[in-house]
C-alpha atoms as a PDB file:
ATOM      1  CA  UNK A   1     -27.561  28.742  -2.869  1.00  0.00           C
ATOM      2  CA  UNK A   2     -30.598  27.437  -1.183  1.00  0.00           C
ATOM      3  CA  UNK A   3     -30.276  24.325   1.522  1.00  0.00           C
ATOM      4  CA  UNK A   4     -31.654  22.763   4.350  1.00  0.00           C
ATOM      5  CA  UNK A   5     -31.401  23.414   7.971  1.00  0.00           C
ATOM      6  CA  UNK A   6     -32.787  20.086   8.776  1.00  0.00           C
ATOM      7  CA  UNK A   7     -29.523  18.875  10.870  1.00  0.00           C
ATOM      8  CA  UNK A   8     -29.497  21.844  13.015  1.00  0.00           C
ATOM      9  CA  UNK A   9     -33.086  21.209  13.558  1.00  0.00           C
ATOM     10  CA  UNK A  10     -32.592  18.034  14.891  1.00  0.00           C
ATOM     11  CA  UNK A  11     -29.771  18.476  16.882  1.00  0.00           C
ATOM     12  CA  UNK A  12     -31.577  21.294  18.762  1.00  0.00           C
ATOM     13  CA  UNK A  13     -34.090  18.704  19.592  1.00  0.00           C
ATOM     14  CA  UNK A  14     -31.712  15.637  20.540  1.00  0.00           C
ATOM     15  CA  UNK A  15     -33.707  14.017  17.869  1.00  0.00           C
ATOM     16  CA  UNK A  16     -32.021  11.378  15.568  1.00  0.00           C
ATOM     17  CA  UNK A  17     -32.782  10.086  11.895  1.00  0.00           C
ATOM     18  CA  UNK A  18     -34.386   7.122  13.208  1.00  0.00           C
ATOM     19  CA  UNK A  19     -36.862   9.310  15.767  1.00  0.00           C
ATOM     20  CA  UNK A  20     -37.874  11.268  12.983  1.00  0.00           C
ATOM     21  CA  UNK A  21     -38.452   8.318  10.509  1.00  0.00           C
ATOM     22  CA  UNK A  22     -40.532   6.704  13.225  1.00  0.00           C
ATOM     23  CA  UNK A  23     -42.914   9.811  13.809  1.00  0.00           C
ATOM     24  CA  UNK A  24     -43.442  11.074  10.264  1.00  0.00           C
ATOM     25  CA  UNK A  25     -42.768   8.235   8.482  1.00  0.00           C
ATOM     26  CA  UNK A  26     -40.504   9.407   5.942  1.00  0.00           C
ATOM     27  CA  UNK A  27     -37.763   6.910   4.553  1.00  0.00           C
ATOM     28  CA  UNK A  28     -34.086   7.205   6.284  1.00  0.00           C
ATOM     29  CA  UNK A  29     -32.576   7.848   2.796  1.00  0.00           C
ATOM     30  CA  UNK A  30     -34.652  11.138   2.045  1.00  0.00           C
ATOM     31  CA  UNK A  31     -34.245  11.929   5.872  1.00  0.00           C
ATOM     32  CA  UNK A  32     -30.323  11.616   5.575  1.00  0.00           C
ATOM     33  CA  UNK A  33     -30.271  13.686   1.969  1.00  0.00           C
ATOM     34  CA  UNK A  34     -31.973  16.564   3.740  1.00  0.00           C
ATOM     35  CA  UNK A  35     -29.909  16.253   6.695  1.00  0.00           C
ATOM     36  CA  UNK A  36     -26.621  16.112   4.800  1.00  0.00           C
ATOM     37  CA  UNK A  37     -27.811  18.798   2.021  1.00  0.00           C
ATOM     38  CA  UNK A  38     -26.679  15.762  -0.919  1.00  0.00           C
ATOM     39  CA  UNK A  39     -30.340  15.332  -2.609  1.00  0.00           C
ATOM     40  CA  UNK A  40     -31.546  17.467  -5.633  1.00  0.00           C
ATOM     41  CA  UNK A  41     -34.464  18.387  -4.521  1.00  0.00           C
ATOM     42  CA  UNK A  42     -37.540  17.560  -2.059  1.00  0.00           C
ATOM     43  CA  UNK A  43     -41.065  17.236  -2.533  1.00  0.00           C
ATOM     44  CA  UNK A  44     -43.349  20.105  -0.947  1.00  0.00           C
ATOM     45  CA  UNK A  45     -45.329  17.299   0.913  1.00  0.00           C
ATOM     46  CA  UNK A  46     -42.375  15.847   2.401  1.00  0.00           C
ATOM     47  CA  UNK A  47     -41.340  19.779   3.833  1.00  0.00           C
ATOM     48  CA  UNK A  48     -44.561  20.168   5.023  1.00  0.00           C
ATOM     49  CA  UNK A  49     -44.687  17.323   7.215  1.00  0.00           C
ATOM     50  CA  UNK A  50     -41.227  18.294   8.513  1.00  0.00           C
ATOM     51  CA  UNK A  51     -42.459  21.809   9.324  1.00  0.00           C
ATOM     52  CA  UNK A  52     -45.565  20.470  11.222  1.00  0.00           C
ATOM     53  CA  UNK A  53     -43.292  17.834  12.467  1.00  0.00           C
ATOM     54  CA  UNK A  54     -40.833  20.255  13.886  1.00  0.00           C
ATOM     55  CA  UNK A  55     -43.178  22.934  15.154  1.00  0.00           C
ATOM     56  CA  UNK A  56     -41.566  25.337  12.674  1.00  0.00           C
ATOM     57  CA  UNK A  57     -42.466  27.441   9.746  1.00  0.00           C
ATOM     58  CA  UNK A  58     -41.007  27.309   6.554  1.00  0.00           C
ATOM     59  CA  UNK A  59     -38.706  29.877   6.709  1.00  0.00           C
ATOM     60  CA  UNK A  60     -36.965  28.378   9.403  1.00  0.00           C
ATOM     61  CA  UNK A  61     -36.418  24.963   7.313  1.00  0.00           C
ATOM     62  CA  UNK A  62     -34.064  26.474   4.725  1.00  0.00           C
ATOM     63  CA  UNK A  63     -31.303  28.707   4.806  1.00  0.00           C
ATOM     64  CA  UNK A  64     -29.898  30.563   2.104  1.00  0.00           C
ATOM     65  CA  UNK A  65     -27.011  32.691   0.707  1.00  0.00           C
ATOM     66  CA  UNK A  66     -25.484  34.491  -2.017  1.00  0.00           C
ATOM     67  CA  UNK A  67     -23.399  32.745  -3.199  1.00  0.00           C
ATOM     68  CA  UNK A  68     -22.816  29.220  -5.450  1.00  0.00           C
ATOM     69  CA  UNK A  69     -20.151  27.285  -5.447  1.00  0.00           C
ATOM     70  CA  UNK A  70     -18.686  24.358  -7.266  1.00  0.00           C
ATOM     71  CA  UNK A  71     -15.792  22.208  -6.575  1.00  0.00           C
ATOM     72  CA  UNK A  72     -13.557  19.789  -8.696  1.00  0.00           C
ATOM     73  CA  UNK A  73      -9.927  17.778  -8.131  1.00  0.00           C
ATOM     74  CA  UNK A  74      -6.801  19.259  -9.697  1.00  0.00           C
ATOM     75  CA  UNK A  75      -3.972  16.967  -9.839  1.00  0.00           C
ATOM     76  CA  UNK A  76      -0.551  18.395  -9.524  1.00  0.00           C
ATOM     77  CA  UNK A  77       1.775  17.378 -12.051  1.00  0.00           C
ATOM     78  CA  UNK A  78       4.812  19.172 -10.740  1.00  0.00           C
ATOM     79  CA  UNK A  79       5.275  17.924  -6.928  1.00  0.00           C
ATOM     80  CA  UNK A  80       4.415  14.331  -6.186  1.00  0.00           C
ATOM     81  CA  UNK A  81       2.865  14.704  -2.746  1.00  0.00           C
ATOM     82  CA  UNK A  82       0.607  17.606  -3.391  1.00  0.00           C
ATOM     83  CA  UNK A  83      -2.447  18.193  -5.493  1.00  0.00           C
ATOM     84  CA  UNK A  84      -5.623  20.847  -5.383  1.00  0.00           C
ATOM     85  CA  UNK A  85      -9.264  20.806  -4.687  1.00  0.00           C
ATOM     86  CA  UNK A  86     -10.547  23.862  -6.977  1.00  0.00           C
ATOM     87  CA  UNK A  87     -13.605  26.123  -5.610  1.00  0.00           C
ATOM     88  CA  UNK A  88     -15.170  27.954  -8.141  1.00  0.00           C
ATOM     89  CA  UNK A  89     -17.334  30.644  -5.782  1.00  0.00           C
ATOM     90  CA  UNK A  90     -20.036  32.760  -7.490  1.00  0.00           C
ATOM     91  CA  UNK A  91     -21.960  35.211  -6.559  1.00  0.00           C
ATOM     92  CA  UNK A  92     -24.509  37.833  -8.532  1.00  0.00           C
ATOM     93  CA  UNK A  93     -21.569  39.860  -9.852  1.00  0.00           C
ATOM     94  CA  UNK A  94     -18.213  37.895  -9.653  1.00  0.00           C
ATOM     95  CA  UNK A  95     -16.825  34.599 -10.241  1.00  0.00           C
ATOM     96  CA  UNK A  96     -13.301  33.744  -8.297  1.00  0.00           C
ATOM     97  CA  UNK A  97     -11.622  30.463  -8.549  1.00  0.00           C
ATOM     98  CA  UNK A  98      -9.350  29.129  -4.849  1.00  0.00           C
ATOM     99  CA  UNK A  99      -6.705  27.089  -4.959  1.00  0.00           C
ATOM    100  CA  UNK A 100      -7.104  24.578  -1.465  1.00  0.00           C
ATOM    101  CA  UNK A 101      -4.022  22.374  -1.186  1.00  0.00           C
ATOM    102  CA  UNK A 102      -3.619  19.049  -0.648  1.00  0.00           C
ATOM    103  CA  UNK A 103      -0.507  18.212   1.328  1.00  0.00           C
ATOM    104  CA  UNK A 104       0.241  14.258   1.719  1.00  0.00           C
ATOM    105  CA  UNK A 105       2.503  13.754   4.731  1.00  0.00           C
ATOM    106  CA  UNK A 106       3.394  10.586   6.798  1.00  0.00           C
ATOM    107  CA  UNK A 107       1.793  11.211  10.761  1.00  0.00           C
ATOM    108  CA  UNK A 108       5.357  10.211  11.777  1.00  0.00           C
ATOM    109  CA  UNK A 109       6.451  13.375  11.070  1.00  0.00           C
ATOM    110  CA  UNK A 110       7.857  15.170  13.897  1.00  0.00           C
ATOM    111  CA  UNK A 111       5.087  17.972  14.056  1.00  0.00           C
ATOM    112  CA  UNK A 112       1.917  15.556  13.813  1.00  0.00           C
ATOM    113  CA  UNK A 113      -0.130  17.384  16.509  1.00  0.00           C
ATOM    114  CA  UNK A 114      -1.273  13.625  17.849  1.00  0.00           C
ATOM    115  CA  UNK A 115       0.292  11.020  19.823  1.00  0.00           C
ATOM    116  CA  UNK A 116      -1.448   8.596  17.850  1.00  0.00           C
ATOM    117  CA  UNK A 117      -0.069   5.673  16.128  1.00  0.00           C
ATOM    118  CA  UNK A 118      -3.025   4.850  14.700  1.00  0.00           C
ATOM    119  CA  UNK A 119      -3.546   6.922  11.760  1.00  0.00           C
ATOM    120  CA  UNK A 120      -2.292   5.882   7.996  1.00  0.00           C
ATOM    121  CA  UNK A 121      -2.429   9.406   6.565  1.00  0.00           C
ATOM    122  CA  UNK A 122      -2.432  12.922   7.358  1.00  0.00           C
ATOM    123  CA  UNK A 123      -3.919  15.297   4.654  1.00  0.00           C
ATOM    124  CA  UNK A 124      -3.306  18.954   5.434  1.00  0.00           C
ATOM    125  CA  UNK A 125      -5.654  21.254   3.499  1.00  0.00           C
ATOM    126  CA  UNK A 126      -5.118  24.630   3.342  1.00  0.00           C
ATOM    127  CA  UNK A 127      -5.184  27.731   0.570  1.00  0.00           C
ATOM    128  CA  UNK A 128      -2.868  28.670  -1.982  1.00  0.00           C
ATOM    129  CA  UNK A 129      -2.957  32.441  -1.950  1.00  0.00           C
ATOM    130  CA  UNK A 130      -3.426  33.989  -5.352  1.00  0.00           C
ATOM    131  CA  UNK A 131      -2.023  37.099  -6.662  1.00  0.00           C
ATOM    132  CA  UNK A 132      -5.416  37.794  -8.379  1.00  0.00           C
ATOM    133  CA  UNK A 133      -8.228  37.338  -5.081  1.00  0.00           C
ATOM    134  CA  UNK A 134      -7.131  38.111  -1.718  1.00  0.00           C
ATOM    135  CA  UNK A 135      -7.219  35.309   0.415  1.00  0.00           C
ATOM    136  CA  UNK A 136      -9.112  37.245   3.064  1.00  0.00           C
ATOM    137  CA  UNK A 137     -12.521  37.311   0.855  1.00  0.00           C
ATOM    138  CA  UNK A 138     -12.253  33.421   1.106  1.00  0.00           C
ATOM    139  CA  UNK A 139     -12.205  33.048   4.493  1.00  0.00           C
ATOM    140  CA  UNK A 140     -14.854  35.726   5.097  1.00  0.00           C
ATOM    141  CA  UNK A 141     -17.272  33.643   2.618  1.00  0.00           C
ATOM    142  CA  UNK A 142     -16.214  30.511   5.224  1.00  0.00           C
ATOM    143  CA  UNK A 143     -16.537  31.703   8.314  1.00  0.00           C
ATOM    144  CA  UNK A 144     -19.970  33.691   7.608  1.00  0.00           C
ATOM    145  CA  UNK A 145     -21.815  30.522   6.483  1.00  0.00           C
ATOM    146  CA  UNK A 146     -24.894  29.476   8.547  1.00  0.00           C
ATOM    147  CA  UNK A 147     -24.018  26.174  10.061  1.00  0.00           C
ATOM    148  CA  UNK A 148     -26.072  24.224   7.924  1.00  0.00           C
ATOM    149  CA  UNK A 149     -24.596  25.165   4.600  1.00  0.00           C
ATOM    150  CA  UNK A 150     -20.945  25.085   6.554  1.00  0.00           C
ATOM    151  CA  UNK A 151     -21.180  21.524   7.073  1.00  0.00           C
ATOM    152  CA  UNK A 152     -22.485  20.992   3.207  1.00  0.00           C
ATOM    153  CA  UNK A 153     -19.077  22.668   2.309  1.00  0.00           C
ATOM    154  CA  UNK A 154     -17.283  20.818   4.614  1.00  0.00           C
ATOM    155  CA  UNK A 155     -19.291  17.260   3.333  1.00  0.00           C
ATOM    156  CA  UNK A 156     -18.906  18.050  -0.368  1.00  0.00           C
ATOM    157  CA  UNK A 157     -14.973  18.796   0.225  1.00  0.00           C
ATOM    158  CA  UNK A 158     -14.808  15.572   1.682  1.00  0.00           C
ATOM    159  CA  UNK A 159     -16.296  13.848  -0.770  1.00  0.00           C
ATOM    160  CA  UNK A 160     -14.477  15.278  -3.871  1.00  0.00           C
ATOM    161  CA  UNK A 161     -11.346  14.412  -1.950  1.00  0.00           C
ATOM    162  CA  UNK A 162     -12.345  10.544  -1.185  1.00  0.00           C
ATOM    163  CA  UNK A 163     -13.334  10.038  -4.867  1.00  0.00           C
ATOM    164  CA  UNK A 164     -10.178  11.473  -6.557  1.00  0.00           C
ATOM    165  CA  UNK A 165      -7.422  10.185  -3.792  1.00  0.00           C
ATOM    166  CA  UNK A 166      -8.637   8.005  -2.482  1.00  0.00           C
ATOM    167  CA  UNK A 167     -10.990   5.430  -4.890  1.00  0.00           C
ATOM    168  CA  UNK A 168      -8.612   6.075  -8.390  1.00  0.00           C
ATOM    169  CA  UNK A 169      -4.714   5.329  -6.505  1.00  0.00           C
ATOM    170  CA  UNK A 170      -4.490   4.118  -3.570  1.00  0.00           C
ATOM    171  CA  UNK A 171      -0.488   4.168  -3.571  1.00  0.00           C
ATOM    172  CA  UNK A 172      -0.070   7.603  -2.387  1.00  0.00           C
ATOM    173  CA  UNK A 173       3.813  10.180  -2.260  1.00  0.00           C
ATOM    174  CA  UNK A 174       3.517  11.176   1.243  1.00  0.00           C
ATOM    175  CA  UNK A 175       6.291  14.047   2.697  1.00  0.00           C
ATOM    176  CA  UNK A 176       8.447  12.196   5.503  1.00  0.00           C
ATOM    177  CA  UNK A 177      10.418  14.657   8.002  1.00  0.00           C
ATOM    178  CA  UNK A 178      11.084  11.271   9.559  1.00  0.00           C
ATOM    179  CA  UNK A 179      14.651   8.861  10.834  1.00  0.00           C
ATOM    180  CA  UNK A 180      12.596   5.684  10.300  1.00  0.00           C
ATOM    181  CA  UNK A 181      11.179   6.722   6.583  1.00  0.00           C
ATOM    182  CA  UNK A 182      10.465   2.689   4.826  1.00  0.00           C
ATOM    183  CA  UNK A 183       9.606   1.462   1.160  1.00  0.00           C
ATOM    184  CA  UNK A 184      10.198   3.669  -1.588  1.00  0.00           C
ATOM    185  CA  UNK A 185      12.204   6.481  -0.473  1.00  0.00           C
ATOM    186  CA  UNK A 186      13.265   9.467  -2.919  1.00  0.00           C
ATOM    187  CA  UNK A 187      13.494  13.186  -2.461  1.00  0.00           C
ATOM    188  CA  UNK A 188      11.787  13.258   0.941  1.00  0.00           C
ATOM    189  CA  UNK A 189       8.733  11.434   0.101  1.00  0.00           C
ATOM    190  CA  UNK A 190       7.931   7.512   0.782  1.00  0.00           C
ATOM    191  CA  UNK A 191       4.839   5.606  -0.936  1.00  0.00           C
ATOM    192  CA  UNK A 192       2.323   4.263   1.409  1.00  0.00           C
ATOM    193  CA  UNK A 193      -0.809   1.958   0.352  1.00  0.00           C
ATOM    194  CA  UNK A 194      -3.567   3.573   1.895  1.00  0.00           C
ATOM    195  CA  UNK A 195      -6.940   0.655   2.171  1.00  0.00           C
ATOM    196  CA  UNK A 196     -10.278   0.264   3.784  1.00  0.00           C
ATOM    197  CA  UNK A 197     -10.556   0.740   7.295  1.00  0.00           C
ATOM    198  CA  UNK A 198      -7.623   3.428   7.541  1.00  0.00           C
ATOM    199  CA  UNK A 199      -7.880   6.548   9.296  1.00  0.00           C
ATOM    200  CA  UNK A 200      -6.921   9.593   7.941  1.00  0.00           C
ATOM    201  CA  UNK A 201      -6.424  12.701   9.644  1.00  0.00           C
ATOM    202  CA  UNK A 202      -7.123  15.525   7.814  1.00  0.00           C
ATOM    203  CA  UNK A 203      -5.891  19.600   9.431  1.00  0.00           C
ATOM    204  CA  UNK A 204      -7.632  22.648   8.203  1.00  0.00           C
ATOM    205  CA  UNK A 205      -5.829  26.099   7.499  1.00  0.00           C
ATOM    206  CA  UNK A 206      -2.756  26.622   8.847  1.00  0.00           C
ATOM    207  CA  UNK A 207      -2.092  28.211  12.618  1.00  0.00           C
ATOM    208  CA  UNK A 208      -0.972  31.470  11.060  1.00  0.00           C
ATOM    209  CA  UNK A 209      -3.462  31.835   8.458  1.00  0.00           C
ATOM    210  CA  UNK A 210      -6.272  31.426  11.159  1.00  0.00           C
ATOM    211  CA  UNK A 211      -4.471  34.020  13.410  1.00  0.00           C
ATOM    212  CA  UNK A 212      -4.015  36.329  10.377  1.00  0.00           C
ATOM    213  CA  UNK A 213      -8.061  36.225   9.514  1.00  0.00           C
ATOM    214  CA  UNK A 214      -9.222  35.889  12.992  1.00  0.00           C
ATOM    215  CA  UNK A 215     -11.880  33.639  11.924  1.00  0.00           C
ATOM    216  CA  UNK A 216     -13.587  30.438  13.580  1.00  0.00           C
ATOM    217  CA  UNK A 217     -12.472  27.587  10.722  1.00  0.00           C
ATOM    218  CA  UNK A 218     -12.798  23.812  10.699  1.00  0.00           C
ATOM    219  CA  UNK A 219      -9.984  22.714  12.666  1.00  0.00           C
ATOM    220  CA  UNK A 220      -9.554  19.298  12.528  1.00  0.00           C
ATOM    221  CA  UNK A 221     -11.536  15.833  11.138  1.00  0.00           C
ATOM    222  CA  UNK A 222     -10.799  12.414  10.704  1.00  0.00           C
ATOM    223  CA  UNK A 223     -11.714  10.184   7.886  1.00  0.00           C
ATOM    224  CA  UNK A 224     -12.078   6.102   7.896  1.00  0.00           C
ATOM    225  CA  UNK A 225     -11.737   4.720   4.835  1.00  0.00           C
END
């Protein structure tokens, strides 16, 4: 998989979207598609005035490993306030489906990690282990991705999860460990209505998983709706 290292570029230089827009004259959108590794594709023109730009040579510009990957929502049918996010990773010789969960739980719940009142939602991600693919390969693919294609993971994740959750129901079965639990109330979960302009917090691999694979993971994000 082939992407950009436009982002890390930039930050290196303290230079912004709009700095580089104003010097080369490239449009914002294409600027933001590099930096964020969402385009299809970029014209050789518009790479070469980025390399001259940047005082770099093409090499530097893109960064690329072995591996593809694809990923796609998986709703659970069996336990209301869980579903999946599947990632399908290739590489020249093997193809491995993972299993990341999607845990829905209420940020009243006694082990929130944030004294924060403000949040509507908190979204715990982690991975199902599979009897087939040990969990360690995984987090070994993670944790040795160049920064660039890191955050493209960590985008595209976001992005499958905001248009399955979050644009198709937005009455969501949240887990409530919780005295004041409200509304609809059954088997430990309550329904929230989750709108524009909420925050959600989302957590990253569990504690012990990250101790297990000593390996520097996405810890924490949050999300506004």
């Amino acid at each position: 998989m082939i992407k950009t290292n436009f982002a890390v570029l930039m930050a290196e230089r303290g230079l912004k979207i709009a700095d580089v827009y104003e010097e080369t004259g490239i449009s914002k959108t294409t600027l933001m598609a590099l930096a964020e590794n969402t385009g299809k594709g970029v014209q050789f023109e518009t790479v070469d005035k980025l390399c001259n730009y940047l005082g770099i040579e093409l090499k530097d510009f893109f960064v690329y490993v072995p591996y593809i990957w694809e990923m796609y929502f998986k709703e659970n049918d069996e336990e209301k306030n869980l579903d999946y996010v599947v990632i399908k990773l290739k590489t020249k010789n093997t193809e491995k489906d993972y299993f990341l969960t999607l845990w829905y739980r209420h940020p009243k719940n006694y082990d929130f990690p944030l004294d924060d009142d403000s949040f509507k939602l908190w979204l715990s991600i982690d991975l199902e282990q599979s009897v087939a693919y040990d969990e360690e390969d995984f987090f070994n693919f993670l944790s040795g991705l160049p920064i660039s294609m890191k955050t493209a993971f960590y985008s595209q994740l976001l992005e499958v999860i905001k248009n399955n959750v979050f644009q198709v129901n937005n009455k969501i079965n949240v887990f409530c460990d919780y005295l004041e639990c409200t509304g609809e109330f059954e088997d430990g979960l309550e329904t929230i209505t989750v709108q524009k302009g909420d925050k959600i917090y989302l957590s990253f691999f569990s504690d012990e998983l990250k101790r297990e694979t000593e390996k520097e993971l996405e810890n924490t994000k949050t999300l506004t709706l």
